[in-house]
C-alpha atoms as a PDB file:
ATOM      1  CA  UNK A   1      79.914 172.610 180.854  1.00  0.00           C
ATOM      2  CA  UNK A   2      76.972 173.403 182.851  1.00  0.00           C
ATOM      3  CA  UNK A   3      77.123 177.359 182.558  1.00  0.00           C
ATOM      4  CA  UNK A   4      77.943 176.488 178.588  1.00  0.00           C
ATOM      5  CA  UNK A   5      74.205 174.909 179.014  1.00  0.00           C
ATOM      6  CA  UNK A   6      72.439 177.302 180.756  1.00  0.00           C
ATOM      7  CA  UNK A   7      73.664 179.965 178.541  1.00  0.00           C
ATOM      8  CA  UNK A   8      72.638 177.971 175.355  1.00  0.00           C
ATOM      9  CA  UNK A   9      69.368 177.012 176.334  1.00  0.00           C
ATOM     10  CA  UNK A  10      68.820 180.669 177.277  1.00  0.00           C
ATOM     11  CA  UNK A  11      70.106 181.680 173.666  1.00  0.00           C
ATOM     12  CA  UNK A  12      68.013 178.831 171.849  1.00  0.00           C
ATOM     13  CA  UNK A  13      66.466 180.112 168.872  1.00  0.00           C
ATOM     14  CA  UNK A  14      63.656 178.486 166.979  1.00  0.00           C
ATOM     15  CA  UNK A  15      63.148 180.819 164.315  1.00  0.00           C
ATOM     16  CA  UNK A  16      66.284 179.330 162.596  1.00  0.00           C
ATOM     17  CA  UNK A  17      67.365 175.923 161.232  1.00  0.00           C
ATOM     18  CA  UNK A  18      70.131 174.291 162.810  1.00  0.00           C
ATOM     19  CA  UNK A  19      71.857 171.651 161.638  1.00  0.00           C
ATOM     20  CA  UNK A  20      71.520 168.809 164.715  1.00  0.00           C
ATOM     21  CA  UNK A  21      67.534 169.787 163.757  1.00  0.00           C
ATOM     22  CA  UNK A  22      67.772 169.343 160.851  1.00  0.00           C
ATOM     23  CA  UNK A  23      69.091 166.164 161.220  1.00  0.00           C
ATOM     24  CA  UNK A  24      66.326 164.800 163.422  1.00  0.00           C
ATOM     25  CA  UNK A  25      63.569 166.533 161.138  1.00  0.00           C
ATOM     26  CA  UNK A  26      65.009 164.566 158.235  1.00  0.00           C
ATOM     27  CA  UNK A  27      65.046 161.588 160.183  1.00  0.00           C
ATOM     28  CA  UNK A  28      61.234 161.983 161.399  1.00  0.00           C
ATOM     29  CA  UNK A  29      61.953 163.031 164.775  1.00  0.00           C
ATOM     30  CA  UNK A  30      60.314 165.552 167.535  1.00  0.00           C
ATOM     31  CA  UNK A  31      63.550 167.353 168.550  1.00  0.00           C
ATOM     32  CA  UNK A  32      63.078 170.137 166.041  1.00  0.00           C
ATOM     33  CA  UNK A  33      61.112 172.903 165.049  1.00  0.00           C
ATOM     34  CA  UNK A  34      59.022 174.914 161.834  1.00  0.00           C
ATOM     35  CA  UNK A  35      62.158 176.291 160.498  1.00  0.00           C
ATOM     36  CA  UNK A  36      63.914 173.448 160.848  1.00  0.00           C
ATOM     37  CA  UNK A  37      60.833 170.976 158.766  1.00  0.00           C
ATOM     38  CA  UNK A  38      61.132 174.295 156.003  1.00  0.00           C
ATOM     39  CA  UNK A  39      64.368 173.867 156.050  1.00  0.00           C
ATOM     40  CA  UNK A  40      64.081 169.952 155.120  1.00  0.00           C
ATOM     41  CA  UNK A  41      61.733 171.203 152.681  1.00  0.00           C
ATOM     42  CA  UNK A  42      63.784 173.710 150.450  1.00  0.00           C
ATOM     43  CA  UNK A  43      66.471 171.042 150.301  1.00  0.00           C
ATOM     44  CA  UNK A  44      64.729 168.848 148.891  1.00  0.00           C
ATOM     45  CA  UNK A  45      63.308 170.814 146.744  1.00  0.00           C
ATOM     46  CA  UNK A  46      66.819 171.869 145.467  1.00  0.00           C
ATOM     47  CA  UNK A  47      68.563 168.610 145.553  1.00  0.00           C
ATOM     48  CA  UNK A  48      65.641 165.791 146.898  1.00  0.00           C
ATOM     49  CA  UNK A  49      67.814 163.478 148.887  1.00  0.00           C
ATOM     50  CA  UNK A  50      67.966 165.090 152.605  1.00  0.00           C
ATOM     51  CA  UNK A  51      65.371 162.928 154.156  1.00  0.00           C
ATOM     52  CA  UNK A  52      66.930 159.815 152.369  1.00  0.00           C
ATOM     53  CA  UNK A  53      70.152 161.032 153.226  1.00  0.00           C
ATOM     54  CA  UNK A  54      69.356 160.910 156.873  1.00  0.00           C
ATOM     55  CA  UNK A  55      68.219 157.346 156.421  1.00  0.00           C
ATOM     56  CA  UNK A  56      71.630 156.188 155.397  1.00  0.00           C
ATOM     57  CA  UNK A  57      73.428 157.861 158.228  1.00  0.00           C
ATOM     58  CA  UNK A  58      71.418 156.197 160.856  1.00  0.00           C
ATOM     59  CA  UNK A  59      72.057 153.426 159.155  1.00  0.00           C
ATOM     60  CA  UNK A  60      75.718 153.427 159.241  1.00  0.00           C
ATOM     61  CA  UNK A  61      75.770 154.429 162.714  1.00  0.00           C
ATOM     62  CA  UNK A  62      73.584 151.371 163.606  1.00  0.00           C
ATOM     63  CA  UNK A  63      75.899 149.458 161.289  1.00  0.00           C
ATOM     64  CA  UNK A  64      79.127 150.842 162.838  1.00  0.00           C
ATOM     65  CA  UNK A  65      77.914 150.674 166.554  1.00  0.00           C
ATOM     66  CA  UNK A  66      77.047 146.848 165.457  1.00  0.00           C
ATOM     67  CA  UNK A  67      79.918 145.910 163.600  1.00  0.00           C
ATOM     68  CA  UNK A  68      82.331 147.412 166.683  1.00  0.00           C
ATOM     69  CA  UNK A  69      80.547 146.282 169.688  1.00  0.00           C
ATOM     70  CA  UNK A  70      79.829 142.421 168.454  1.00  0.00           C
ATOM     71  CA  UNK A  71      83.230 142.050 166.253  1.00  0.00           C
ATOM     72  CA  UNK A  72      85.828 143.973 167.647  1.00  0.00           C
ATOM     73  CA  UNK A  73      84.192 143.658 171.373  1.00  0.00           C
ATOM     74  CA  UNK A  74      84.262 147.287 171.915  1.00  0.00           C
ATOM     75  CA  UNK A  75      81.619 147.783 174.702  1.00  0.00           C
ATOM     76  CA  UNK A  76      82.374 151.836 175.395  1.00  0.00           C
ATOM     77  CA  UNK A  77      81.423 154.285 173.081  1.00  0.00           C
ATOM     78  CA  UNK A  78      81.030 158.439 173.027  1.00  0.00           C
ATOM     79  CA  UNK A  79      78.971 159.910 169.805  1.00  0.00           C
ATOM     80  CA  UNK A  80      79.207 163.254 168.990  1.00  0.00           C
ATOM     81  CA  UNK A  81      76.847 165.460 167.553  1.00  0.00           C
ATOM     82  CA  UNK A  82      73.399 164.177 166.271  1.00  0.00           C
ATOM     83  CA  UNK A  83      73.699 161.455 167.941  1.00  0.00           C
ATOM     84  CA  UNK A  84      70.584 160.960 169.474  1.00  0.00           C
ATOM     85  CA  UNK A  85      68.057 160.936 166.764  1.00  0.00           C
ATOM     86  CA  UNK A  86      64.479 160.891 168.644  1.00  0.00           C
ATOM     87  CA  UNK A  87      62.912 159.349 165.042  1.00  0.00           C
ATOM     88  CA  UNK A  88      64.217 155.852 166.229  1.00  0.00           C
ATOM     89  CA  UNK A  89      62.073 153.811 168.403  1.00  0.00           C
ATOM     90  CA  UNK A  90      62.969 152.617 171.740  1.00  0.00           C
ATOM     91  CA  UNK A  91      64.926 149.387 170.818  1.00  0.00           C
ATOM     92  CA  UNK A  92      66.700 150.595 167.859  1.00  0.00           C
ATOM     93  CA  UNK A  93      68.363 153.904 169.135  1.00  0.00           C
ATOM     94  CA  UNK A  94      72.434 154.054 169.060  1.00  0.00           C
ATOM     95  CA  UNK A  95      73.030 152.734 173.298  1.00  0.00           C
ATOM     96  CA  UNK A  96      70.188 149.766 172.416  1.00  0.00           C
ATOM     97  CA  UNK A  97      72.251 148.265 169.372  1.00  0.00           C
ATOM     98  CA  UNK A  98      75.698 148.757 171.066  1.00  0.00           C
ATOM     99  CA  UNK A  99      73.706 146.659 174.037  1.00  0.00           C
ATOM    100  CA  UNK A 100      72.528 144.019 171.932  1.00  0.00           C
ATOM    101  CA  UNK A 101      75.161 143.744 169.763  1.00  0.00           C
ATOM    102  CA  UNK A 102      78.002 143.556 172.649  1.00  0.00           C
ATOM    103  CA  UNK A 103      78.768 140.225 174.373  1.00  0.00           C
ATOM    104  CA  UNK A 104      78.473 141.967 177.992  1.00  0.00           C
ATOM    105  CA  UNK A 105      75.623 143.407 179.165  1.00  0.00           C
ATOM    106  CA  UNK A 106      77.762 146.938 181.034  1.00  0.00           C
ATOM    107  CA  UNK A 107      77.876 148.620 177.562  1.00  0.00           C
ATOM    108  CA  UNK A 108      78.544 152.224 178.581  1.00  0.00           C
ATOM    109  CA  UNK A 109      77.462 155.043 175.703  1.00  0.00           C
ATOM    110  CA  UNK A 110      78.225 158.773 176.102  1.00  0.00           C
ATOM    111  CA  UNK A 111      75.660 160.785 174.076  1.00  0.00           C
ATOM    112  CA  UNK A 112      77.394 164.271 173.205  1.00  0.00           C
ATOM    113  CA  UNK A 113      75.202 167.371 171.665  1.00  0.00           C
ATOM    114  CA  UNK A 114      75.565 171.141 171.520  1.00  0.00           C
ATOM    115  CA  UNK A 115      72.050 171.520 170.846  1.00  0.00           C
ATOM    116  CA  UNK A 116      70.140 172.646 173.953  1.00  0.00           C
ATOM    117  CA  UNK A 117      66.433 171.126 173.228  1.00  0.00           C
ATOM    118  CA  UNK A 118      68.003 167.414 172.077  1.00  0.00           C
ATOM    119  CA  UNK A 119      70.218 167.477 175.500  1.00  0.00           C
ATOM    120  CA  UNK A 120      67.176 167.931 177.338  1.00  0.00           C
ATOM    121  CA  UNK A 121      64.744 165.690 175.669  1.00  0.00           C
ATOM    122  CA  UNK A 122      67.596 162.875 175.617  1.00  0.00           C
ATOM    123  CA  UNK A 123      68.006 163.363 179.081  1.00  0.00           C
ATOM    124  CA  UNK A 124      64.542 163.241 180.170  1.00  0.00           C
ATOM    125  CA  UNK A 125      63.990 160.257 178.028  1.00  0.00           C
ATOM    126  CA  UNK A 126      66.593 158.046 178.274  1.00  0.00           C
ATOM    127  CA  UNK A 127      69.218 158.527 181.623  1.00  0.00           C
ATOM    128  CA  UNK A 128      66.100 157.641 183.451  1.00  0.00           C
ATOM    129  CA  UNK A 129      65.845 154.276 181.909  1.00  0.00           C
ATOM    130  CA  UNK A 130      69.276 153.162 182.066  1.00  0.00           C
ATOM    131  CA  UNK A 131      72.558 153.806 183.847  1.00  0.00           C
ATOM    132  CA  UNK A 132      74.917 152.984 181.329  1.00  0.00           C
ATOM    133  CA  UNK A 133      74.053 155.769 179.176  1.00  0.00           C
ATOM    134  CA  UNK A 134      74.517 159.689 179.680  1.00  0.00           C
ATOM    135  CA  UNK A 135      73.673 162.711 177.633  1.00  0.00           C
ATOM    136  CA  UNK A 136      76.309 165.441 177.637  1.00  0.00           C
ATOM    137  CA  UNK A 137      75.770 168.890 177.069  1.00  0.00           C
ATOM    138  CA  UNK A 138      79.351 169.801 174.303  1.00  0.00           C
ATOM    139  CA  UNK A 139      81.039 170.853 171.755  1.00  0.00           C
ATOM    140  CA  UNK A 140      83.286 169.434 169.116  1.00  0.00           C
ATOM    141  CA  UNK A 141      84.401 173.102 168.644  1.00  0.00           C
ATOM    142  CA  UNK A 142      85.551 172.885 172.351  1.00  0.00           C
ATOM    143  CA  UNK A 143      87.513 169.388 172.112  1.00  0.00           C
ATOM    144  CA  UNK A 144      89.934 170.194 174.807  1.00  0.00           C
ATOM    145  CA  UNK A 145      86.816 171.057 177.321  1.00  0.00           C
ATOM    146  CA  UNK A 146      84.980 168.334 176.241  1.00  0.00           C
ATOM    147  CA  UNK A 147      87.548 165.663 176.956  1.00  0.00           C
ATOM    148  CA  UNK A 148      88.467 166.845 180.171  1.00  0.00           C
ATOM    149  CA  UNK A 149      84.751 166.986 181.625  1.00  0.00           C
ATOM    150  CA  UNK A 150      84.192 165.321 184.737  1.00  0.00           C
ATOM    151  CA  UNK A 151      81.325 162.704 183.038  1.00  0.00           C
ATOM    152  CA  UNK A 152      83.565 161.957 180.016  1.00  0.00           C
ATOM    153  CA  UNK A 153      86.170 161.133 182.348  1.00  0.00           C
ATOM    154  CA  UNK A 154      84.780 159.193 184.966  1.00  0.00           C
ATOM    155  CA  UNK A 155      81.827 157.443 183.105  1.00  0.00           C
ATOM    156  CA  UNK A 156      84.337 155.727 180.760  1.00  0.00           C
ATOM    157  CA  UNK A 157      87.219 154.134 181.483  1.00  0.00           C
ATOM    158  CA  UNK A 158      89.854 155.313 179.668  1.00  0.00           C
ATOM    159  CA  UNK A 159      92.102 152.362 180.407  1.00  0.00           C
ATOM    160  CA  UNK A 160      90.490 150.527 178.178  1.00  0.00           C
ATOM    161  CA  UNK A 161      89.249 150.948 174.399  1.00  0.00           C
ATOM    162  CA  UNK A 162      86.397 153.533 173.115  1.00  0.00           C
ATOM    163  CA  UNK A 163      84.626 153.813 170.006  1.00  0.00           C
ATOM    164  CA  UNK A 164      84.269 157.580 168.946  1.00  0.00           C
ATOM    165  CA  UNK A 165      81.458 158.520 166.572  1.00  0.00           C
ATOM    166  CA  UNK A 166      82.490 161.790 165.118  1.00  0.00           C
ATOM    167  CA  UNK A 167      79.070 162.885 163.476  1.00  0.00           C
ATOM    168  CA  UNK A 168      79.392 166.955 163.629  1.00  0.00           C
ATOM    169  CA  UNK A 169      83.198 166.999 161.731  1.00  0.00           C
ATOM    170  CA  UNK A 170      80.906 169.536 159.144  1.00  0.00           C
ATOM    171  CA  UNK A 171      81.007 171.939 162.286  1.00  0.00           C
ATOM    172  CA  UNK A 172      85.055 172.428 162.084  1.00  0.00           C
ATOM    173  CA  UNK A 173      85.037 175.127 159.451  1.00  0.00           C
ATOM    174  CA  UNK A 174      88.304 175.883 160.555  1.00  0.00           C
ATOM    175  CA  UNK A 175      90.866 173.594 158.896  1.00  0.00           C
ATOM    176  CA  UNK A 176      93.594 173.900 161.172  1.00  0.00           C
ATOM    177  CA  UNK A 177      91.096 173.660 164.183  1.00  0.00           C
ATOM    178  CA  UNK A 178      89.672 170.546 162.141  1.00  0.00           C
ATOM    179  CA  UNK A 179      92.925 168.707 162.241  1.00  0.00           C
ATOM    180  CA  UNK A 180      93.830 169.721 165.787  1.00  0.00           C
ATOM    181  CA  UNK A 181      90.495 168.091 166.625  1.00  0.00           C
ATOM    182  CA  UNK A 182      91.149 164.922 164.934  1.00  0.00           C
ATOM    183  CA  UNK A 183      94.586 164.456 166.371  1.00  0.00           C
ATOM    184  CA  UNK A 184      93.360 165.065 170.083  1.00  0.00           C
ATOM    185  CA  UNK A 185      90.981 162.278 170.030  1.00  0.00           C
ATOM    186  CA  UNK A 186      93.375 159.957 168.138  1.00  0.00           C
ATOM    187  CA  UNK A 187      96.263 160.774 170.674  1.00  0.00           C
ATOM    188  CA  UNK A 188      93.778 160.500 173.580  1.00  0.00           C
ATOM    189  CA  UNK A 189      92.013 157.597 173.221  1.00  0.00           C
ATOM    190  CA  UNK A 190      93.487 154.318 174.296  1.00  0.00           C
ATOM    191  CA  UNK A 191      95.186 151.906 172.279  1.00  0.00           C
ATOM    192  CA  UNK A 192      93.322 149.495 170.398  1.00  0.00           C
ATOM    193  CA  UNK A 193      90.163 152.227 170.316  1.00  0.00           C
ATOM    194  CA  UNK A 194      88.427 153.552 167.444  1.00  0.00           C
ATOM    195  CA  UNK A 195      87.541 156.662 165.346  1.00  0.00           C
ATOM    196  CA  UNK A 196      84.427 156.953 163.141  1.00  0.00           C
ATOM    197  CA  UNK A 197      83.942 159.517 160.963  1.00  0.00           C
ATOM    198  CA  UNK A 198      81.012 161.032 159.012  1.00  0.00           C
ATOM    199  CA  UNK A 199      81.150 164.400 156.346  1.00  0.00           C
ATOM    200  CA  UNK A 200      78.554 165.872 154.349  1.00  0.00           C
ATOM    201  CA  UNK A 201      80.078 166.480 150.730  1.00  0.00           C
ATOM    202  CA  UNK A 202      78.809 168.115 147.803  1.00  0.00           C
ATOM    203  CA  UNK A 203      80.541 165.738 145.480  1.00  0.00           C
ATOM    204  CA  UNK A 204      77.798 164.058 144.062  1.00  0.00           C
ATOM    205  CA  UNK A 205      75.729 167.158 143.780  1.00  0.00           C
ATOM    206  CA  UNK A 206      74.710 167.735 139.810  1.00  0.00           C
ATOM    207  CA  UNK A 207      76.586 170.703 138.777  1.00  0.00           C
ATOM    208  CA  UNK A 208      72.708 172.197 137.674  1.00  0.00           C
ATOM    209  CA  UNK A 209      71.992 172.085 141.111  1.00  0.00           C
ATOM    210  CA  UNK A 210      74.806 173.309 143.009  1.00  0.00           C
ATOM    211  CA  UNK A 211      74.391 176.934 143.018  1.00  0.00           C
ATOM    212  CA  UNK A 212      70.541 176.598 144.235  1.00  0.00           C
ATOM    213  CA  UNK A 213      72.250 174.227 147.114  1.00  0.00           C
ATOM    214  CA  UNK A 214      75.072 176.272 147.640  1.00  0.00           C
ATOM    215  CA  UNK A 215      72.537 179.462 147.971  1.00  0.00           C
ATOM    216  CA  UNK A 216      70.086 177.293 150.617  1.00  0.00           C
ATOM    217  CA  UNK A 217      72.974 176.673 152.432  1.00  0.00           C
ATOM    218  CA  UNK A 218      74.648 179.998 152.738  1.00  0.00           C
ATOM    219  CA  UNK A 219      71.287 181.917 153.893  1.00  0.00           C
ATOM    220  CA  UNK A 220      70.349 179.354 157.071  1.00  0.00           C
ATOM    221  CA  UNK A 221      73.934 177.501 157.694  1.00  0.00           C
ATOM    222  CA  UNK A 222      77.029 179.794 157.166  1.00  0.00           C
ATOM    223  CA  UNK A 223      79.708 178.521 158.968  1.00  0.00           C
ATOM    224  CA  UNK A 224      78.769 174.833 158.043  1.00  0.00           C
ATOM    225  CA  UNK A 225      82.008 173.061 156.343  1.00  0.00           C
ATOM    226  CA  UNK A 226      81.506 171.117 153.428  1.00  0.00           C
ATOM    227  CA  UNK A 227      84.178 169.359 152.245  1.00  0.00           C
ATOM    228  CA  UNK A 228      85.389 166.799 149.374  1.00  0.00           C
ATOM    229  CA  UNK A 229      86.813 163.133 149.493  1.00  0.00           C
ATOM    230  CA  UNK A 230      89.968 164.553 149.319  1.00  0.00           C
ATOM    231  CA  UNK A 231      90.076 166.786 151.870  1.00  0.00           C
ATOM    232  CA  UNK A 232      87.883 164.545 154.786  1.00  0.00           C
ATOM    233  CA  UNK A 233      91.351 162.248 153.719  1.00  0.00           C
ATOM    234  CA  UNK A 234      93.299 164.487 154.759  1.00  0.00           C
ATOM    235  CA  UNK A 235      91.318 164.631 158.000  1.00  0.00           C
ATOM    236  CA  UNK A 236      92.201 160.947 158.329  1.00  0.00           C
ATOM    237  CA  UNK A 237      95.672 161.159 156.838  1.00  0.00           C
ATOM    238  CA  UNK A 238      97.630 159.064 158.883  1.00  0.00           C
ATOM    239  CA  UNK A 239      94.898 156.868 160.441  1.00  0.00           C
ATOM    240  CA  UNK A 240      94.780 153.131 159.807  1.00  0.00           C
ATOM    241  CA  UNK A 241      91.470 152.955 158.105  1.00  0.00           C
ATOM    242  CA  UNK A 242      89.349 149.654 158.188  1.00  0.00           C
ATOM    243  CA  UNK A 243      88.005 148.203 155.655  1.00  0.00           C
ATOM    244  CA  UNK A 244      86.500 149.334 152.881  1.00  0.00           C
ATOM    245  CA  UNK A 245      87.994 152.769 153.713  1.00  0.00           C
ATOM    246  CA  UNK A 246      86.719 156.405 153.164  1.00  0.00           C
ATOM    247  CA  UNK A 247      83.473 155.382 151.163  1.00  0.00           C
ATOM    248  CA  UNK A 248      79.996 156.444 150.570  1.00  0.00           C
ATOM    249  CA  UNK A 249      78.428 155.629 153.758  1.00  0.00           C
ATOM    250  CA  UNK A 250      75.463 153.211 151.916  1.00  0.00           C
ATOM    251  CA  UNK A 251      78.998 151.241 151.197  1.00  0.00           C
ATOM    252  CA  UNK A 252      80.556 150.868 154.728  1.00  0.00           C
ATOM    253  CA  UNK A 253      79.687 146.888 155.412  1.00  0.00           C
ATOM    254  CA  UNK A 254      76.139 147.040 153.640  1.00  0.00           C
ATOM    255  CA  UNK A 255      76.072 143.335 153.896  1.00  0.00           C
ATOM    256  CA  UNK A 256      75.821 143.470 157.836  1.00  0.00           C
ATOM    257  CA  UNK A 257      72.417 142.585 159.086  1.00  0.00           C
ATOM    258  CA  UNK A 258      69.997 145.362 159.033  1.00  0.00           C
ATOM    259  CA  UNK A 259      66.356 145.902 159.959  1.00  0.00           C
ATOM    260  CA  UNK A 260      66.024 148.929 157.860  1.00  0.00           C
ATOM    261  CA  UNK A 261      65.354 148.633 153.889  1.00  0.00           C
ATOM    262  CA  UNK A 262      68.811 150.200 152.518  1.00  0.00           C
ATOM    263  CA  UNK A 263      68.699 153.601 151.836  1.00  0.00           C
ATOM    264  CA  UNK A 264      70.443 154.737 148.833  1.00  0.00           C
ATOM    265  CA  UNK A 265      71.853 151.536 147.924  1.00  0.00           C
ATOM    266  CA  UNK A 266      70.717 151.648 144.625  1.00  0.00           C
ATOM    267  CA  UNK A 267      72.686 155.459 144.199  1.00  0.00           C
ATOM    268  CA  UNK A 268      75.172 155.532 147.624  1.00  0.00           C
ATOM    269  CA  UNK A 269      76.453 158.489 146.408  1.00  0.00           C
ATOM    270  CA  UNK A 270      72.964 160.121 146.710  1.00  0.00           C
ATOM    271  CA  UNK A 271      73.203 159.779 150.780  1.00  0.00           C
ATOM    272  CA  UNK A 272      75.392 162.851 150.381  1.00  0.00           C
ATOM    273  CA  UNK A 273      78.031 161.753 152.993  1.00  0.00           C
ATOM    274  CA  UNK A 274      80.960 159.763 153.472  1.00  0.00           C
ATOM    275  CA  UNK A 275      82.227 157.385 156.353  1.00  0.00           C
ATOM    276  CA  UNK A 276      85.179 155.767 157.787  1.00  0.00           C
ATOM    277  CA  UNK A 277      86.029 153.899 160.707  1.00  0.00           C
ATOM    278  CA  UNK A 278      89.833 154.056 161.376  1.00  0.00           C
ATOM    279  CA  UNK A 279      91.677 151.858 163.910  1.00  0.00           C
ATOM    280  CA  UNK A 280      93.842 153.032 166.647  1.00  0.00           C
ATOM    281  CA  UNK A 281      96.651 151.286 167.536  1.00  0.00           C
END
């Protein structure tokens, strides 16, 4: 893992949107860069729902991270991929909920991100402030790596249930690969752990706009999988789903307490992604 990190942050490249950027720009965070803020732009000029979009993600997270660590007592958790959103204040980022939320105070989080520049400003920023959280350096695309690293494996205990926040599933362009990846962590996590799951769909999209989207996307983010409701089920085929299921993720438990104003409540399907948490028995 470390010579996968020095060779990305030697290959970082700021002259091009990527998506964990884009992510944070949309969010109102400091872990980007121009392209990535011009990149924010033309989507919204296409389709104008990227920044709200953002919103409601966080939002489920904070919801989901809630929900698990105060109902179902889940006080270990691993997120991966744009996980660590530097527009949240101190207090309201991912580890801080889980620790508020949880009925112990050891609640262990396991920050993992491919992106070079959020690894080392989540680093810097937070692993000096607490001990029970760690920012890995990974790759979704390298699942088999990534759950045999020496911090994954020690820093949780694996004896006992883990709540894993799949955020970068859009990443897996390869279908097969894509399955594969969801079967790993359902086989390796321990019983009675969980699997949440967010996509980026184009359902909702107006047809209108759906070439100009299509277009944005194929110039700046290639190899970025989009995928429908029916297809991020089969992702989850098999997996015992809580409720309300695979939904629009405004919809996930939008009654549970939250700070923020709702985004997308009004339109959920205007947050452009859906979510699931899925049980594992």
């Amino acid at each position: 893992m470390h010579q996968r990190a020095v060779r990305n942050l030697a290959k970082l490249e700021t002259t091009q949107a990527r998506m964990t950027r884009i992510f944070d720009a949309a969010a109102g965070g400091k872990n980007n860069f121009q392209a990535d803020k011009e990149m924010v732009r033309h989507f919204d000029q296409a389709a104008p729902v990227l920044t709200t979009a953002a919103r409601a993600v966080l939002q489920f997270l904070t919801r989901v991270v809630r929900h698990l660590a105060a109902t179902e007592g889940v006080d270990q958790f691993m997120i991966i991929g744009s996980g660590v959103p530097s527009g949240l204040p101190p207090g309201r980022r991912l580890h801080d909920v889980a620790r508020q939320a949880a009925p112990g105070p050891a609640v262990r989080v396991v920050y993992v991100e491919s992106n070079p520049m959020v690894v080392t400003m989540a680093q810097a920023t937070i692993e000096p402030f607490s001990d029970l959280v760690r920012v890995l350096d990974g790759d979704i695309r390298e699942i088999d790596d990534l759950l045999g690293d020496h911090v994954v494996q020690t820093f949780l205990d694996w004896e006992r249930p883990i709540a894993v926040l799949l955020l970068s599933s859009q990443s897996l362009d390869d279908e097969e690969y894509a399955h594969y990846v969801i079967k790993r962590l359902r086989h390796t996590a321990p019983a009675g752990s969980f699997l949440a799951l967010v996509h980026t769909t184009f359902d909702a999209v107006p047809p209108e706009l759906l070439p100009a989207v299509r277009d944005v996307l194929a110039m700046t983010l290639p190899h970025l999988a989009i995928r429908t409701k029916e297809e991020v089920e089969a992702l989850l085929d098999g997996l015992d789903l809580m409720p309300p299921g695979l939904v629009w993720v405004p919809q996930w438990h939008p009654a549970l307490p939250d700070d923020d104003t709702p985004a997308c409540a009004d339109q959920p399907s205007s947050s452009g992604n859906y979510g699931a948490v899925a049980h594992i028995p």
